[in-house]
Protein backbone atom coordinates (compact mmCIF):
# COMPACT_ATOMS: atom_id res chain seq x y z
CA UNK A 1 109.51 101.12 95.89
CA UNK A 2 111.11 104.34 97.11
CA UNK A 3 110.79 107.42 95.85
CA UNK A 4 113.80 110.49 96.29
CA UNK A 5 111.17 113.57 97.75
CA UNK A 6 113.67 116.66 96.89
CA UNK A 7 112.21 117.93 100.37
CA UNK A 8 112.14 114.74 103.06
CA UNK A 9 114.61 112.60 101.21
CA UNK A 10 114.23 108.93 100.14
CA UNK A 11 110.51 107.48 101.26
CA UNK A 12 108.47 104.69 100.87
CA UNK A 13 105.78 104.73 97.80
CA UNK A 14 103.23 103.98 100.80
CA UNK A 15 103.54 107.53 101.63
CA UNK A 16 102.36 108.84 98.23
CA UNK A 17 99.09 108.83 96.32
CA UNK A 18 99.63 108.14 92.80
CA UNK A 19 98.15 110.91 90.36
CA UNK A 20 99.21 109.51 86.87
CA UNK A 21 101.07 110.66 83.84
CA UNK A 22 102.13 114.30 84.40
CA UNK A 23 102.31 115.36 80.62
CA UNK A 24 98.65 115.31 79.15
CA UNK A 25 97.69 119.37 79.58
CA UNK A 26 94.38 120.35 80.06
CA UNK A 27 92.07 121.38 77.34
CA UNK A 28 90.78 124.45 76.65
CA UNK A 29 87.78 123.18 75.10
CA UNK A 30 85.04 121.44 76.89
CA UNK A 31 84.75 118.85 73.59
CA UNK A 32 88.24 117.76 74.19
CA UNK A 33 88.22 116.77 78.09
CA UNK A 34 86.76 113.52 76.68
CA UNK A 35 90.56 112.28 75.45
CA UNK A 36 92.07 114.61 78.29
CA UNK A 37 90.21 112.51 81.17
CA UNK A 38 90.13 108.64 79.63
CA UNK A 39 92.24 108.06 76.82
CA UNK A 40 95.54 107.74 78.14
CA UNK A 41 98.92 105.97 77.04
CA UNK A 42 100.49 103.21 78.81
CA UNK A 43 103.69 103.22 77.46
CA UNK A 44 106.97 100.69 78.38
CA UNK A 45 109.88 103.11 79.44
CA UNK A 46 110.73 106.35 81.29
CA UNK A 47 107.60 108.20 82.09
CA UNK A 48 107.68 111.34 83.67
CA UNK A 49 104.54 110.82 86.80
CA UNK A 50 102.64 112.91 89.13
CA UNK A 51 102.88 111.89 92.82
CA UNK A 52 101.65 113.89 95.84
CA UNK A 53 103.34 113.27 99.04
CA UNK A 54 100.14 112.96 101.40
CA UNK A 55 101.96 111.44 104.67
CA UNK A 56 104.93 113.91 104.39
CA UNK A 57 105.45 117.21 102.93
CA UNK A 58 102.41 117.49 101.45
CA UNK A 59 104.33 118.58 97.41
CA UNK A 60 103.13 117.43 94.43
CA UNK A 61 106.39 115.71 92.83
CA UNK A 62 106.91 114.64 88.99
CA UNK A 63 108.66 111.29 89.36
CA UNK A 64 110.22 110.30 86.13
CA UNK A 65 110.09 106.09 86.33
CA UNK A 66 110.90 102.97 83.99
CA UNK A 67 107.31 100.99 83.94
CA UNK A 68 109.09 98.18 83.23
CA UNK A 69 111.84 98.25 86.35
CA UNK A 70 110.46 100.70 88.70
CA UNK A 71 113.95 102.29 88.42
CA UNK A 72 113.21 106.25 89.16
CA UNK A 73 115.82 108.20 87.60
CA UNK A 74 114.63 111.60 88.70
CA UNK A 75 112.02 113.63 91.40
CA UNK A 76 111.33 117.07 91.48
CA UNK A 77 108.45 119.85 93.01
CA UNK A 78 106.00 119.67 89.95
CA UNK A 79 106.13 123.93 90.21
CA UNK A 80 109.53 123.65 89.20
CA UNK A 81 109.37 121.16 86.70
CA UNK A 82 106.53 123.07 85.14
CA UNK A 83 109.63 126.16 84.72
């Protein structure tokens, strides 16, 4: 698989360390990091990822990816996509 880095261009997955799903936010509440930290969705379809590019720029990315093709539609610095 190769993922579009908006800084070092198209790479190989190899390069990156695989976070998870970039949209659960953390709690406030120390009851709730229960859900936050092991109850997660795996869903079939777009879903928007975190990905840290350890053996290149060093950026944490959100990768938006199809579980079901691989196909990665978009990549962008997770500060921005935070905006």
């Amino acid at each position: 698989m190769r993922i579009p880095c908006p800084f070092c261009g198209d790479r190989d997955a190899r390069e990156f360390v695989y976070r998870g799903d970039a949209s659960p936010v953390r709690p406030t509440e120390p009851a709730d990091f229960h859900d936050y930290v092991y109850l997660r969705d795996n869903p079939a379809g777009p879903l928007r990822e975190h990905w840290y590019h350890a053996q290149g720029c060093r950026n944490w990315l959100v990768v938006t990816r199809d579980t079901r093709t691989h196909e990665i539609s978009r990549a962008e610095f997770a500060r921005a996509a935070d905006r």
